[in-house]
Protein backbone atom coordinates (compact mmCIF):
# COMPACT_ATOMS: atom_id res chain seq x y z
CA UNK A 1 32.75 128.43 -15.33
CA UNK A 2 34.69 125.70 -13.74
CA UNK A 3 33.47 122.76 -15.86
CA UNK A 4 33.78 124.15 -19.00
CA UNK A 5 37.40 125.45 -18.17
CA UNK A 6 38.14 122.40 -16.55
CA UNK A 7 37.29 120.73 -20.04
CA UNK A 8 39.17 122.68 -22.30
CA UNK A 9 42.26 122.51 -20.49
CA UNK A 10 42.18 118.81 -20.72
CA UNK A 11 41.54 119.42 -24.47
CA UNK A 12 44.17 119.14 -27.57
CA UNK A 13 43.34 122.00 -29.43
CA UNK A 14 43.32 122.22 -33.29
CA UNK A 15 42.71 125.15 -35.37
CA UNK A 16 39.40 124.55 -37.55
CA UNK A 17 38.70 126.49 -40.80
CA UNK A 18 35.38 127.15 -40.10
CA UNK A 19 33.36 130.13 -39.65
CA UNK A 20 29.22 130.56 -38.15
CA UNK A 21 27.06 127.99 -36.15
CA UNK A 22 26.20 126.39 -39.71
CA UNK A 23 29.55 125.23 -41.25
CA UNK A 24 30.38 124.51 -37.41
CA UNK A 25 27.50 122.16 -36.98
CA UNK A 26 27.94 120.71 -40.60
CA UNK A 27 31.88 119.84 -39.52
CA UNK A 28 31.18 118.18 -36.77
CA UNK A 29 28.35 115.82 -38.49
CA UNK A 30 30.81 115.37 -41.20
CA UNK A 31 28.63 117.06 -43.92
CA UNK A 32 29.50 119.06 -46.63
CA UNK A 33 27.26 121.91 -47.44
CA UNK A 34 27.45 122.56 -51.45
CA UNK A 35 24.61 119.66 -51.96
CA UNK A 36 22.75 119.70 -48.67
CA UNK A 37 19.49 121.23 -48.98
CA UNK A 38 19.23 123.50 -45.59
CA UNK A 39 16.21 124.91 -46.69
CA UNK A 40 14.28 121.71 -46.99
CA UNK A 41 15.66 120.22 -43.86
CA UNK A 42 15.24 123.60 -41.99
CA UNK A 43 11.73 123.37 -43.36
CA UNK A 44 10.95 119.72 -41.91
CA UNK A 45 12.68 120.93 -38.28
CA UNK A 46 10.50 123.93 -37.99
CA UNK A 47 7.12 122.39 -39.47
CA UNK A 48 7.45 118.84 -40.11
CA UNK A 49 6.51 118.87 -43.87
CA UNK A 50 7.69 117.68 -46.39
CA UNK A 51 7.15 117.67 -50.27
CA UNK A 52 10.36 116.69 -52.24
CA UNK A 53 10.48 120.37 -53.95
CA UNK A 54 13.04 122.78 -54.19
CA UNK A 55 13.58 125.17 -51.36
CA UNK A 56 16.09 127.84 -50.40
CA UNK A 57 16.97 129.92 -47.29
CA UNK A 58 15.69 133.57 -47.08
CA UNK A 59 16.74 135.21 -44.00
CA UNK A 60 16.02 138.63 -43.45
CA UNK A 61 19.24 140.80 -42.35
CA UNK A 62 20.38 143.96 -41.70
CA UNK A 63 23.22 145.79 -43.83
CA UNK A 64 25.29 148.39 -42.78
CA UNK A 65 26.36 150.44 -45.11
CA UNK A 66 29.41 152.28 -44.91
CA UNK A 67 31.83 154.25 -47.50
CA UNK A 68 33.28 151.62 -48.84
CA UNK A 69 31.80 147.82 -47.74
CA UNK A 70 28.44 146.72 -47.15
CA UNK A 71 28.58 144.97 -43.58
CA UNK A 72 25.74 141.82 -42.51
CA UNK A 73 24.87 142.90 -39.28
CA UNK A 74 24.08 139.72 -36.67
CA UNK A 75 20.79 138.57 -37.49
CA UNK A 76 19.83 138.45 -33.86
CA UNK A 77 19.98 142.16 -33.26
CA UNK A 78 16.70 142.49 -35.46
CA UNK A 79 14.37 140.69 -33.21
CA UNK A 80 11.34 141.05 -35.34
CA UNK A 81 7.62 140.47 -33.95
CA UNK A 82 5.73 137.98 -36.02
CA UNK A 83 3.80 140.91 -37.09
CA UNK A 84 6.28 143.06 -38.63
CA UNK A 85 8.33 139.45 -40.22
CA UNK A 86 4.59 138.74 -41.72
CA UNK A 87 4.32 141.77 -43.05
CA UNK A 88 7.49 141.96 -44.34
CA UNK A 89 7.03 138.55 -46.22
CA UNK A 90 4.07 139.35 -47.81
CA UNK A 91 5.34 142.47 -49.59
CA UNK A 92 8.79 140.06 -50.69
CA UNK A 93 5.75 137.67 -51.67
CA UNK A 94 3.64 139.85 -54.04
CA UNK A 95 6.69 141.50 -55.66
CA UNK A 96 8.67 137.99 -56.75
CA UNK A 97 5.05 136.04 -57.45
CA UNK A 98 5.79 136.36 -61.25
CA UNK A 99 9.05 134.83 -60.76
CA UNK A 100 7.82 131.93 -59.02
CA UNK A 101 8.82 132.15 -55.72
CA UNK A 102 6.61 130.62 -53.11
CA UNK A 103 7.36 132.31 -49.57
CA UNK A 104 7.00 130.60 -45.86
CA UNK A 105 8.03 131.96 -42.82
CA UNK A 106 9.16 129.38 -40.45
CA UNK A 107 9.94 132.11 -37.51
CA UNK A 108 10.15 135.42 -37.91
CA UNK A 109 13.63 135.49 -38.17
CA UNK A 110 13.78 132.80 -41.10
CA UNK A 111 12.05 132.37 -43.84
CA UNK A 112 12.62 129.64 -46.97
CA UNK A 113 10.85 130.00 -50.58
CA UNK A 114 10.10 127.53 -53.10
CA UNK A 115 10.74 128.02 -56.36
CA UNK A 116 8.86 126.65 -59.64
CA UNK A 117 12.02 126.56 -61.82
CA UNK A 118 15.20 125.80 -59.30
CA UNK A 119 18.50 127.81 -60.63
CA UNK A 120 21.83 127.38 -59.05
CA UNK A 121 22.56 129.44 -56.03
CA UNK A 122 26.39 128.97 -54.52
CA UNK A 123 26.61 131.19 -51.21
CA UNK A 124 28.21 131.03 -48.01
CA UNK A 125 25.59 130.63 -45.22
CA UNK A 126 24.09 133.88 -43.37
CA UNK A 127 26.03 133.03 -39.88
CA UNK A 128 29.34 132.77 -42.06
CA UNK A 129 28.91 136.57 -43.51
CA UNK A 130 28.03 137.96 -40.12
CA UNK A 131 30.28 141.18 -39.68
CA UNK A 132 32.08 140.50 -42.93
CA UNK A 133 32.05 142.87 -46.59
CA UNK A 134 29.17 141.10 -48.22
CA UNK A 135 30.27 142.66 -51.37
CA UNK A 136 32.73 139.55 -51.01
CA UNK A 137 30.27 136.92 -50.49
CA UNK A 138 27.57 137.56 -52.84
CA UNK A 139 26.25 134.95 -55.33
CA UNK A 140 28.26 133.16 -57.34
CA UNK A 141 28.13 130.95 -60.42
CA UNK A 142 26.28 130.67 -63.47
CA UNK A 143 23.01 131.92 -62.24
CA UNK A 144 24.86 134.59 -59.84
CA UNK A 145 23.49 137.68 -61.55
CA UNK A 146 20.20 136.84 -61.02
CA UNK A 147 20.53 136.13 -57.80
CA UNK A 148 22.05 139.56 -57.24
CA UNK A 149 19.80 141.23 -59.11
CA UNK A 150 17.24 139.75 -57.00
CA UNK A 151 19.10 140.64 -53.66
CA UNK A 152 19.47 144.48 -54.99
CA UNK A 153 15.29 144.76 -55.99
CA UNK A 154 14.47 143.05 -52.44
CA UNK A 155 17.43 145.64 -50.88
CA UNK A 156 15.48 148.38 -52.39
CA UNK A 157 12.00 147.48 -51.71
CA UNK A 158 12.30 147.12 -48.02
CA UNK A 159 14.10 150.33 -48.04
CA UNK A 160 11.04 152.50 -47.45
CA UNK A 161 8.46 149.33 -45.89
CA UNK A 162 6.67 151.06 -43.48
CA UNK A 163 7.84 148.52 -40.95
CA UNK A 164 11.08 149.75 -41.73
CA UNK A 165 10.33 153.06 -41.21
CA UNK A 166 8.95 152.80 -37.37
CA UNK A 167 11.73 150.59 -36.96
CA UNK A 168 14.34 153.38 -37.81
CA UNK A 169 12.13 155.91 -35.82
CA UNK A 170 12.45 153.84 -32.85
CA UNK A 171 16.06 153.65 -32.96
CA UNK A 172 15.58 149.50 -34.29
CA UNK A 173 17.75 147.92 -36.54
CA UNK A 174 15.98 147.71 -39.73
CA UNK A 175 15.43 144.47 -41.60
CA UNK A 176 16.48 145.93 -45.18
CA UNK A 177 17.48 143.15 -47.01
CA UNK A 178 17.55 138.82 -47.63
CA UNK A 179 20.13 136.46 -47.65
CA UNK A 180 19.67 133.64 -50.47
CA UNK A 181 21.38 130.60 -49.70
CA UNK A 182 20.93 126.58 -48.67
CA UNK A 183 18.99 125.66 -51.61
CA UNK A 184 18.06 122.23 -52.71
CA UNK A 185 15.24 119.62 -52.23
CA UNK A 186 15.15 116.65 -49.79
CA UNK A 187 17.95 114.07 -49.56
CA UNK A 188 18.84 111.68 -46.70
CA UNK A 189 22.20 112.25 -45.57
CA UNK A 190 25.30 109.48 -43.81
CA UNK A 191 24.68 110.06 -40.18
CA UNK A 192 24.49 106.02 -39.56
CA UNK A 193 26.84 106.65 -36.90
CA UNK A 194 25.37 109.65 -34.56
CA UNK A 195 22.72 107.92 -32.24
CA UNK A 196 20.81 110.99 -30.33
CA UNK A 197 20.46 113.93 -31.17
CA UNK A 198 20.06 117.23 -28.33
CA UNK A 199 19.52 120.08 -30.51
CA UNK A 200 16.55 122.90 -31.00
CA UNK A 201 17.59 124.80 -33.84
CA UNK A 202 15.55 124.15 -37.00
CA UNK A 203 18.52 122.57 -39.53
CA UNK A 204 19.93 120.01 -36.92
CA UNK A 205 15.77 118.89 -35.71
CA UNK A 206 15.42 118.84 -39.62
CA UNK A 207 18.38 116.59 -40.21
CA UNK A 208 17.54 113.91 -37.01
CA UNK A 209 13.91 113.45 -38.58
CA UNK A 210 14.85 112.96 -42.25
CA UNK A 211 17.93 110.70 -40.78
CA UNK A 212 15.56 108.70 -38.25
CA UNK A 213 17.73 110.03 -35.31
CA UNK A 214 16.06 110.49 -32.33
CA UNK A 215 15.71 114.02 -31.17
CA UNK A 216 15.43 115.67 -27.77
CA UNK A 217 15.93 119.48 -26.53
CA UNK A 218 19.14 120.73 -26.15
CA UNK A 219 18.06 122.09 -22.65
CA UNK A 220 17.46 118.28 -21.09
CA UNK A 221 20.80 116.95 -21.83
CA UNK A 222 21.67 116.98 -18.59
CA UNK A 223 18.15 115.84 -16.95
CA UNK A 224 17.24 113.13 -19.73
CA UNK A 225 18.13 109.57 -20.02
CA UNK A 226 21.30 109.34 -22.25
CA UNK A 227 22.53 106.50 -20.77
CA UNK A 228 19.86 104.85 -22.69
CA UNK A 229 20.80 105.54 -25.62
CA UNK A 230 23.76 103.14 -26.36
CA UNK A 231 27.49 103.30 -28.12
CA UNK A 232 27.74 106.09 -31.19
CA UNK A 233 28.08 109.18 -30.97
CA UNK A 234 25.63 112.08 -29.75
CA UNK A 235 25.27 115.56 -30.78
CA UNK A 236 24.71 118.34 -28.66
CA UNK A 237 23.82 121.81 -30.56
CA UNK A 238 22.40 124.68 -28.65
CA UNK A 239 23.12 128.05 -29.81
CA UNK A 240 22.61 131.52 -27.44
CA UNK A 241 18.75 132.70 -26.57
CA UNK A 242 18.01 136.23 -27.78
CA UNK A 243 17.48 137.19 -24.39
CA UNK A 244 19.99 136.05 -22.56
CA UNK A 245 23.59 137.42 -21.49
CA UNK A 246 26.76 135.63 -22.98
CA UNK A 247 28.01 135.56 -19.57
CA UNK A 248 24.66 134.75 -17.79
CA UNK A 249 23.93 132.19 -20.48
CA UNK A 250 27.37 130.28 -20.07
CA UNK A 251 27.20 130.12 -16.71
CA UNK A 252 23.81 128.43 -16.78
CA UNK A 253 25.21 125.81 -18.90
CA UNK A 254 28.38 125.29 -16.83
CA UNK A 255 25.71 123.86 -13.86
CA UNK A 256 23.13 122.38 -16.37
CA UNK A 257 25.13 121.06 -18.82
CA UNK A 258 29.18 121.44 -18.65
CA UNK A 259 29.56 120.16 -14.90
CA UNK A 260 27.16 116.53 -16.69
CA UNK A 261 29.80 116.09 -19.28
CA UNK A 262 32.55 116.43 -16.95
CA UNK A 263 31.00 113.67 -14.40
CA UNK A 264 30.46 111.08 -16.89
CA UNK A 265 33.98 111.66 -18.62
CA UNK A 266 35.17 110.84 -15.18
CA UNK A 267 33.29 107.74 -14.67
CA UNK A 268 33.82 106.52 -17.83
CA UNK A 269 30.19 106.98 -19.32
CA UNK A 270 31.46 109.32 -21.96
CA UNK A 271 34.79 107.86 -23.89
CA UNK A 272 35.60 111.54 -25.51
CA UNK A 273 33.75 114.95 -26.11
CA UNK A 274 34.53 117.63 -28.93
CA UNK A 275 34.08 120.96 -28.20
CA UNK A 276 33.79 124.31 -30.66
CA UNK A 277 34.20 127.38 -27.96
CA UNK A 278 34.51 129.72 -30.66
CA UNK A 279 34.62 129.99 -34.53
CA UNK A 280 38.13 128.28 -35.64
CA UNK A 281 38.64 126.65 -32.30
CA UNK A 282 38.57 122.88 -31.83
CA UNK A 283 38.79 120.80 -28.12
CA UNK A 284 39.16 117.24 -28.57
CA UNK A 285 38.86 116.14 -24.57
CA UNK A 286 39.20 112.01 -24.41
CA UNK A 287 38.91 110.62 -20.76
CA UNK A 288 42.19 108.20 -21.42
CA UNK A 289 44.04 111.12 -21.82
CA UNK A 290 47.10 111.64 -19.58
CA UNK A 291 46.36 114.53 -16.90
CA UNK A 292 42.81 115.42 -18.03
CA UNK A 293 41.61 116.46 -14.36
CA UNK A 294 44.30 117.53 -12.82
CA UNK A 295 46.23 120.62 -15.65
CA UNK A 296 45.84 123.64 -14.51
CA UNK A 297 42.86 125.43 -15.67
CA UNK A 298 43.44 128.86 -17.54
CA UNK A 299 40.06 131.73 -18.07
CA UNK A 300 37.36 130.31 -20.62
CA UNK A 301 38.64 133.84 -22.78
CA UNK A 302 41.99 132.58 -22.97
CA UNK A 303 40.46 129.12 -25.04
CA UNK A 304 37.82 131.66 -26.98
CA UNK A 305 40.70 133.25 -28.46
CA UNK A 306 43.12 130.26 -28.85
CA UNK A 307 43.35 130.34 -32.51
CA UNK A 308 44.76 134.26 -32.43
CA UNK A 309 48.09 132.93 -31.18
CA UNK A 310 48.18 129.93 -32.69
């Protein structure tokens, strides 16, 4: 990957508290996520509506449960069909109905509610429990009991779902569980500054439209015209297709995407690019810098694992 290694070595590196695509994203956009209603926006990305209420993330997951944590397995091993994710939703549907919840799936893979009576949720998002002890993440605050208790009846309902069931028999992971977090309704947020936005996931499409950013696919960075669209800052957010290799994947970029960037730093199109390689890793590459094209390039795994040494 020549580009993208000839970019981080020409990059000051900073250590960045941050863990999952979500926090990551929210960083970079300068966005706090206690009061931003990810639900809502994801919501608007995915389907375009909108309705002022109060919605809330419910992803399904997959715990593993060992002796003595409960671990949230990466989302994307599930890979449920539409089928088996409406299924699933229905049965989550007609069992919290008396509490109020409304359910929509927005992909098989995510889902929001809306509830008639809003209570306070405080969680960290799905991607920033991935492979950690949920027991240490679960809801918190004055309204966290019920939000466990409501996590523990779901847990135990989709236990025995006869999706679940073929799933296990097949040797699938099985989705046995929600995650409850991003609540909130609609609010515009301060992105005055970021002119374009190249993203696809549902959150980022969902904050360009309720911010009147304009909005391409992440994929046509490279072939689209950003030249046109003028001084500020532009986002690029593309996170890895369930069917592709890490390696495969990344290499595609480094020709479609990596090998762009690092053309129009050099003719002065760009001014500077920030790059997040890996959870707690920060690249701040600015084209006046001293020596950006000619340091010696080191293997994209030594920059994924920068902040182990650091």
């Amino acid at each position: 990957m020549p580009s993208l290694e000839a970019l981080l070595s020409g990059g000051r590196y900073t250590l960045n508290h941050t863990h999952g695509y979500t926090r990551t994203l929210l960083n970079m956009l300068g966005l706090g996520l206690d009061d931003l209603p990810v639900a809502a926006l994801s919501r608007l990305g995915a389907t375009g509506k909108q309705d002022g209420q109060w919605w809330m993330k419910t992803d399904p997951v997959h715990f593993i449960t060992n002796l003595t944590d409960v671990v949230l397995d990466d989302p994307k091993t599930l890979q449920l069909s539409r089928k088996e994710s409406e299924q699933l939703l229905a049965t989550v549907q007609k069992h919290t109905q008396q509490d109020g919840w409304h359910c929509e799936m927005l992909s098989p893979q995510e889902w929001v509610i809306r509830l008639d009576h809003p209570r306070t949720l405080i969680v960290e998002p799905t991607d920033s429990v991935i492979g950690r002890n949920v027991l240490d993440h679960l809801p918190r605050g004055e309204e966290g009991g019920y939000w466990r208790q409501c996590m523990n009846e779901i847990q135990m309902l989709l236990h025995d779902h006869p999706i679940n069931v073929v799933r296990e028999e097949n040797g699938l992971a099985e989705a046995n569980g929600l995650w409850l977090w991003g609540g909130g309704q609609i609010s515009l947020q301060n992105l005055a500054h970021w002119k374009h936005f190249f993203c696809d996931d549902a959150l980022s499409v969902g904050l360009a439209k309720n911010n009147g950013i304009p909005q391409s696919s992440g994929a046509s960075y490279s072939n689209s015209g950003w030249q046109d669209c003028g001084e500020g800052n532009i986002l690029w957010a593309v996170q890895q297709p369930s069917e592709a290799t890490w390696a495969d994947y990344l290499l595609e970029l480094d020709r479609s995407f990596f090998q762009s960037v690092l053309t129009q730093l050099q003719g002065g199109q760009l001014h500077s690019v920030v790059l997040y390689p890996a959870p707690g890793s920060r690249y701040d590459v600015c084209r006046a810098r001293p020596g950006l094209f000619w340091k010696r390039k080191k293997p994209l795994n030594f920059y994924i694992k920068q902040q182990d040494i650091v």
